[in-house]
Protein backbone atom coordinates (compact mmCIF):
# COMPACT_ATOMS: atom_id res chain seq x y z
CA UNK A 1 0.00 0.00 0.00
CA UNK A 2 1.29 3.12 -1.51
CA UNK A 3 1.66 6.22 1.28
CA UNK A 4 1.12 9.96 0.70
CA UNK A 5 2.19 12.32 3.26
CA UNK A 6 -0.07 15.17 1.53
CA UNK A 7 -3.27 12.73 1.89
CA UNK A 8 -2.54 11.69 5.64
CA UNK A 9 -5.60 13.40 7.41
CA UNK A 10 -7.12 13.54 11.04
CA UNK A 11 -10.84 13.11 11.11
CA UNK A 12 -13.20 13.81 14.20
CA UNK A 13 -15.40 11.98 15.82
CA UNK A 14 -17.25 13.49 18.94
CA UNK A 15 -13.98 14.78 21.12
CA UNK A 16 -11.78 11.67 19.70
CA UNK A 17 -9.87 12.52 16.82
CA UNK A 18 -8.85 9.25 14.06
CA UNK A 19 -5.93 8.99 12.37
CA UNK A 20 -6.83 8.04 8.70
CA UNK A 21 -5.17 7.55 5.14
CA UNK A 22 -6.17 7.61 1.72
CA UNK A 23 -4.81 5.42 -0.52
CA UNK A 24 -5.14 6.64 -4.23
CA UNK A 25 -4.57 3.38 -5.77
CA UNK A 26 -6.88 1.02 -4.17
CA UNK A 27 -9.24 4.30 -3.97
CA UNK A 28 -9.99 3.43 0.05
CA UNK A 29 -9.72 5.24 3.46
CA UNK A 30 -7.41 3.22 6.03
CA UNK A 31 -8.29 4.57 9.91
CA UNK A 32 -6.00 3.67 12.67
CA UNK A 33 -7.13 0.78 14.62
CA UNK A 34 -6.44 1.91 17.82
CA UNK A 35 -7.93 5.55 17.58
CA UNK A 36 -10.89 3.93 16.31
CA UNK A 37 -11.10 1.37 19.49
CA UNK A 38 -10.58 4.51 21.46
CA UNK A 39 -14.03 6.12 20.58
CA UNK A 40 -15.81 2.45 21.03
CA UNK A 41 -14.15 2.05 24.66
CA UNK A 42 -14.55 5.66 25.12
CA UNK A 43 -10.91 5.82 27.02
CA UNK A 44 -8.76 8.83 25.28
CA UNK A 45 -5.72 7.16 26.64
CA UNK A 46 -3.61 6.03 23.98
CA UNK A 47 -1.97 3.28 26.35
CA UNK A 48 -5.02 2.00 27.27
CA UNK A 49 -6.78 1.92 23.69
CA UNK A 50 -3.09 0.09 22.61
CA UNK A 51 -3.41 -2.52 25.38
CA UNK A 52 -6.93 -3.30 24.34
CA UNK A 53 -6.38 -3.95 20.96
CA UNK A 54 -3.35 -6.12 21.73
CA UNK A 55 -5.86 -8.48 24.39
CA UNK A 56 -8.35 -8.37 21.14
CA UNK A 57 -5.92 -8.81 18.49
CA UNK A 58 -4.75 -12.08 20.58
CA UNK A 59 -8.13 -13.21 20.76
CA UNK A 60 -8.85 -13.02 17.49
CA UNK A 61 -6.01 -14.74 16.26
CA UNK A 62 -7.17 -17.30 18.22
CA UNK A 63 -10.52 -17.67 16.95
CA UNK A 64 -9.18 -17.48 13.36
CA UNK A 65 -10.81 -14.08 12.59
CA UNK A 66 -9.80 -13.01 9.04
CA UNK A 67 -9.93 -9.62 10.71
CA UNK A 68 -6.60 -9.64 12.11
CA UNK A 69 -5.05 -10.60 9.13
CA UNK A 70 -6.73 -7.95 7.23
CA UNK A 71 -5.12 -5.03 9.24
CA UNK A 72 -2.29 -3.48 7.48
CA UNK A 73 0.48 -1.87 9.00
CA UNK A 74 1.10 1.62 8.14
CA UNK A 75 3.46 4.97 9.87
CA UNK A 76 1.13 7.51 10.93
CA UNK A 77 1.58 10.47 13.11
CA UNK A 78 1.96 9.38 16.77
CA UNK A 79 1.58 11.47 19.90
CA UNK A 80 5.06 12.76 19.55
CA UNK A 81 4.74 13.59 16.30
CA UNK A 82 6.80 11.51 14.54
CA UNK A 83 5.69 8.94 12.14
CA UNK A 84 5.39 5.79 13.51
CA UNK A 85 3.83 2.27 12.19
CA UNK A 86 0.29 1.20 13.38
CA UNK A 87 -2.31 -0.83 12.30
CA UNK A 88 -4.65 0.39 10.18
CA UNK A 89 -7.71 -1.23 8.29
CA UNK A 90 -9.95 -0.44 5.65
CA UNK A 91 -14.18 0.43 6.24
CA UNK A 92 -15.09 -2.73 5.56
CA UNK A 93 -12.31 -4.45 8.11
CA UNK A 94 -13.28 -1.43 11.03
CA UNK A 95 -16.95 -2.89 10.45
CA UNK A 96 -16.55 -6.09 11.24
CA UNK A 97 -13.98 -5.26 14.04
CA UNK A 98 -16.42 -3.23 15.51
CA UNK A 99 -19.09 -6.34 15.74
CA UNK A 100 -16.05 -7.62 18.12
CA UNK A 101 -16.27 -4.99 20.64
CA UNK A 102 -19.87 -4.15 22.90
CA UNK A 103 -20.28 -0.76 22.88
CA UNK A 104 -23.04 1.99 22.63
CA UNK A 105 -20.67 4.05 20.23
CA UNK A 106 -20.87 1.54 17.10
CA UNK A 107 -23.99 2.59 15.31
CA UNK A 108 -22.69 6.33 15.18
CA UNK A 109 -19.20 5.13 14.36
CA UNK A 110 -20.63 2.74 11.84
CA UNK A 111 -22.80 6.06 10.24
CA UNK A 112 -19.75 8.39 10.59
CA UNK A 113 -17.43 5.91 8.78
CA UNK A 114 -20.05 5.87 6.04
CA UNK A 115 -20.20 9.70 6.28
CA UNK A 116 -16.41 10.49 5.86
CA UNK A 117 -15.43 7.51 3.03
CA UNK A 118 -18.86 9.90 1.19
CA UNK A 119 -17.21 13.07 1.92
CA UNK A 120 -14.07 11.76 0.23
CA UNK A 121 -15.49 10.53 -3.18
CA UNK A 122 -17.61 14.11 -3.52
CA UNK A 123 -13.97 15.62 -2.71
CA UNK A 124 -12.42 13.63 -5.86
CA UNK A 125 -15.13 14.54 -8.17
CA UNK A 126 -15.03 18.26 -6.90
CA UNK A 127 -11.78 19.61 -5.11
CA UNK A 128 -13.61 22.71 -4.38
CA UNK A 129 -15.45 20.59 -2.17
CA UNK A 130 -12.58 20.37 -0.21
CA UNK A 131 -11.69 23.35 -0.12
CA UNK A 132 -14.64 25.03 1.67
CA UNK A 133 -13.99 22.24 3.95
CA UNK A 134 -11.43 23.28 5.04
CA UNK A 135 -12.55 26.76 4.99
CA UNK A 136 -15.33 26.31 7.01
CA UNK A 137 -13.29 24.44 9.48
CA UNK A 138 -10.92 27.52 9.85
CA UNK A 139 -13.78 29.74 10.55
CA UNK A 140 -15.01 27.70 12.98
CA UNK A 141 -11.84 27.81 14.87
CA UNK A 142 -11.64 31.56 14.45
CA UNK A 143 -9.63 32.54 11.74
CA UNK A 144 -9.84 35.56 10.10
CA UNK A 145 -10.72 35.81 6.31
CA UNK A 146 -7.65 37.18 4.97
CA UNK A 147 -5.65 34.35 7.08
CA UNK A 148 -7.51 32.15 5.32
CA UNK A 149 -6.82 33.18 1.91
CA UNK A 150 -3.10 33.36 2.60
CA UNK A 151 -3.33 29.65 4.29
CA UNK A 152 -5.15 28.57 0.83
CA UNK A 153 -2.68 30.03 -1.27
CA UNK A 154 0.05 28.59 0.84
CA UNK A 155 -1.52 25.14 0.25
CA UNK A 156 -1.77 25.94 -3.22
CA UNK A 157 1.92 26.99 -3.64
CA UNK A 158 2.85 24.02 -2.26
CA UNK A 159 1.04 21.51 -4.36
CA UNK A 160 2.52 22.98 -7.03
CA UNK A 161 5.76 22.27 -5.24
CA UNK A 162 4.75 18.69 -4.88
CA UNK A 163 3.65 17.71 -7.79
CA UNK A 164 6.79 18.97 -9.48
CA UNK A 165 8.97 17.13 -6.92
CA UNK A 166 6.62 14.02 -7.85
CA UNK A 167 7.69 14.00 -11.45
CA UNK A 168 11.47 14.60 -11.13
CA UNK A 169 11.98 11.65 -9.23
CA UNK A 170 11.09 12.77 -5.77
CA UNK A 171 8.78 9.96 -4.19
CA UNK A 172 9.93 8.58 -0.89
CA UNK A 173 8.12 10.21 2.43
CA UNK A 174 11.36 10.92 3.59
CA UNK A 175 12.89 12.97 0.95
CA UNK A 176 9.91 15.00 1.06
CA UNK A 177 10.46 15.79 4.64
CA UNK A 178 13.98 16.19 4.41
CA UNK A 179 13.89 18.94 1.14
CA UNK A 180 10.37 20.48 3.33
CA UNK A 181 12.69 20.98 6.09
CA UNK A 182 15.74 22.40 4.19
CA UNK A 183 13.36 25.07 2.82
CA UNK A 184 12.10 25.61 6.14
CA UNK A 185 15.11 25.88 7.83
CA UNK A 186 17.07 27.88 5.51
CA UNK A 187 14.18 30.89 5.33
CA UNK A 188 13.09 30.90 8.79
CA UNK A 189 16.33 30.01 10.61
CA UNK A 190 14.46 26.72 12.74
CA UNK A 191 13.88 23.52 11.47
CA UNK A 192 10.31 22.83 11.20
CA UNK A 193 10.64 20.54 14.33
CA UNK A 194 12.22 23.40 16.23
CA UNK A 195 9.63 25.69 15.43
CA UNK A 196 6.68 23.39 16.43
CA UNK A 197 8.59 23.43 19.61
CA UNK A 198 8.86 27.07 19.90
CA UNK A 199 5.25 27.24 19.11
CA UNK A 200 4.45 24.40 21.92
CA UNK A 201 2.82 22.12 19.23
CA UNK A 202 3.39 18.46 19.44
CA UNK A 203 0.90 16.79 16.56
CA UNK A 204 -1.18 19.88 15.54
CA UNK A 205 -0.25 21.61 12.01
CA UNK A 206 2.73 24.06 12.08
CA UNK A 207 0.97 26.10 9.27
CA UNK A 208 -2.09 25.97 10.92
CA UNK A 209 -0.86 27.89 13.86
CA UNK A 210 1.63 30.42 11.63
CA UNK A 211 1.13 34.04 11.68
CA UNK A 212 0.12 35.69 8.61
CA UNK A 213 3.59 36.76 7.86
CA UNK A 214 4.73 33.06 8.44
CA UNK A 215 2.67 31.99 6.04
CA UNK A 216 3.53 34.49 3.49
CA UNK A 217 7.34 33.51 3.91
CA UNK A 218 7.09 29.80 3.65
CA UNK A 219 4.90 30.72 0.23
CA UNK A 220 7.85 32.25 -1.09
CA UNK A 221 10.31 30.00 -0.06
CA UNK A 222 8.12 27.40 -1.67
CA UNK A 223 7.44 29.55 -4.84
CA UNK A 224 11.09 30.35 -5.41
CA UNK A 225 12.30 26.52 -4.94
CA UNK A 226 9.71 25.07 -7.66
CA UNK A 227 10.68 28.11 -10.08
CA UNK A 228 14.48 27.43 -9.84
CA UNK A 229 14.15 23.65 -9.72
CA UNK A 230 11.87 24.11 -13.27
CA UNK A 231 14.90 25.85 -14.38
CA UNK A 232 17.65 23.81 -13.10
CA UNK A 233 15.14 20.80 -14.14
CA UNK A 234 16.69 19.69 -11.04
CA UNK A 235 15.75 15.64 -10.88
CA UNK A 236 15.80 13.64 -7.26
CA UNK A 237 16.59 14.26 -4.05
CA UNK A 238 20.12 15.58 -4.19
CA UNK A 239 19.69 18.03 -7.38
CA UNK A 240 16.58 18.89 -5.74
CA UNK A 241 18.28 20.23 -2.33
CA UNK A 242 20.27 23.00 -4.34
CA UNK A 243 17.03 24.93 -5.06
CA UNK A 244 15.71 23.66 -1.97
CA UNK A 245 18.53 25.96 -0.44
CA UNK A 246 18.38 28.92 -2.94
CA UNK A 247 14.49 29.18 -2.43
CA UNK A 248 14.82 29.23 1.44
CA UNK A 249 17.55 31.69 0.76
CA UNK A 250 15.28 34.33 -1.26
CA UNK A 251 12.39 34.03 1.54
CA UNK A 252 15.55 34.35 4.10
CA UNK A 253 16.85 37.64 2.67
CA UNK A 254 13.27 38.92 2.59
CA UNK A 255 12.35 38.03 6.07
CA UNK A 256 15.47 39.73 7.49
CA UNK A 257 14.95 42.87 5.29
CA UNK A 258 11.33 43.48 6.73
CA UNK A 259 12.59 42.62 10.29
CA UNK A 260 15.34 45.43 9.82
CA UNK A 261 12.38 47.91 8.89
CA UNK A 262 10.48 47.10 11.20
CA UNK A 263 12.10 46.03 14.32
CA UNK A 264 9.84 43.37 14.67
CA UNK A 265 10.39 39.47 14.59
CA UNK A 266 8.68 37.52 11.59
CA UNK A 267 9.21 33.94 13.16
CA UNK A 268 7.46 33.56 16.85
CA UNK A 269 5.31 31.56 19.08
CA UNK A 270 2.35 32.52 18.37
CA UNK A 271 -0.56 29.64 18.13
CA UNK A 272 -4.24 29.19 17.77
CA UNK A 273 -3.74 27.15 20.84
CA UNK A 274 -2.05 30.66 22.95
CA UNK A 275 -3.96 33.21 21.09
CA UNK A 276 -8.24 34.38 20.58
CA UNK A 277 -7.64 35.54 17.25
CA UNK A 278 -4.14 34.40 15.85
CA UNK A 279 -2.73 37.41 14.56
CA UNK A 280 -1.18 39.06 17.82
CA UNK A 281 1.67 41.38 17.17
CA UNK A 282 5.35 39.88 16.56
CA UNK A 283 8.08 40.26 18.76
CA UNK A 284 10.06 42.98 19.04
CA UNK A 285 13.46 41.77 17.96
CA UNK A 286 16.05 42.22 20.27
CA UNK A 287 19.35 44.18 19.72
């Protein structure tokens, strides 16, 4: 089963929120097993949701449930945020799993799994779709309107980035990651790790908690690398890391130009998480 960082999602159900995947090629959602034994048992701890999928997962076996064998595994985020392998199964798989386990939450899990693997195929026949998804689900946590244009044109900039990396021999997770984090680093001076932490995030969306001028800066970063990898026709990860730099570079010289003008820091800590409205003032920078 092929993975796609850009189609890794989180879905939510109640106050629980699922892991999930979408695989292109076999044209299904994947959730994560435990998450989704989480809402049935109704315990949010991850240890204990783990422990009783293990005690199920042996019993199972036992019984010779094809269910077991029908879980796939599959590196999704994890509370630390780093990728890690889980198991994972298809609609059809959580279905009958969920037959295994008594619980008052399966006939709203069962409609809700039917609900989001809809959502999905409306999504493929009409992106737009998708996109007032999402922004919906920005104004619902409070975003302003022109945040939300830059945050859509940020996402747009960097499918573009993508999908040129995808056809020059860019296709392991990995490399995406590492040439993501050379932009990153290069134009904001943190690697994208670092600035999760300076932002107290641990799983949540680093551009879903930048500042508008973050946002702007990691566009141009990402605009400048696709335009001088087109011209360098730069192919896999190692050409690809030259304009990688250069890109990060031209976002880099702007930032610091702007910060000199204004005294005023363009990379901070502000979150969604901190802040009412998101756009509190940068820091002043210090001499």
């Amino acid at each position: 089963m092929k993975t796609n960082k850009e189609i890794n999602s989180l879905a939510v159900f109640e106050q629980f929120k699922i892991r999930r995947h979408y695989d292109e090629q076999s044209e299904k959602w994947y959730f994560s097993v435990i998450d989704i034994i989480a809402v049935l048992t109704e315990h949010s701890d991850f240890q204990i949701a783990r422990n009783y999928w293990k005690v199920l997962k042996s019993r199972l076996k036992k019984e010779g449930s094809e269910v077991v064998t029908k879980c796939n595994r599959l590196k999704l985020f994890a509370e630390d945020g780093k990728m890690r392998e889980t198991d994972v199964a298809d609609v059809e798989t959580i279905l009958r799993l969920i037959q295994s386990i008594p619980s008052k939450k399966a006939e709203p899990v069962k409609l809700w799994l039917a609900k989001v693997g809809y959502e999905r195929m409306q999504e493929m026949t009409d992106p737009e779709r998708a996109m007032n998804r999402s922004r919906e689900y920005w104004k619902k946590q409070g975003r302003s309107d022109k945040w939300i244009q830059q945050r859509m044109m940020g996402q747009e900039i960097r499918n573009k980035l993508t999908d040129y990396w995808k056809t020059h021999e860019v296709t392991k997770e990995d490399e995406y990651a590492i040439l993501t984090n050379i932009i990153h680093e290069e134009w904001s001076g943190l690697s994208v790790k670092d600035h999760k932490v300076l932002k107290k995030l641990k799983t949540q969306n680093l551009r879903d908690h930048m500042t508008d001028a973050e946002l702007v800066f990691t566009a141009l970063a990402e605009l400048s690398t696709r335009q001088i990898a087109e011209t360098m026709k730069a192919k896999g990860l190692k050409e690809n890391k030259i304009p990688a730099k250069k890109g990060g570079k031209i976002a880099k010289d702007a930032r610091k130009a702007l910060e000199k003008r204004t005294g005023k820091q363009v990379v901070t800590d502000e979150n969604y998480l901190l802040s009412d409205s998101g756009n509190a003032s940068s820091k002043k920078i210090k001499k």
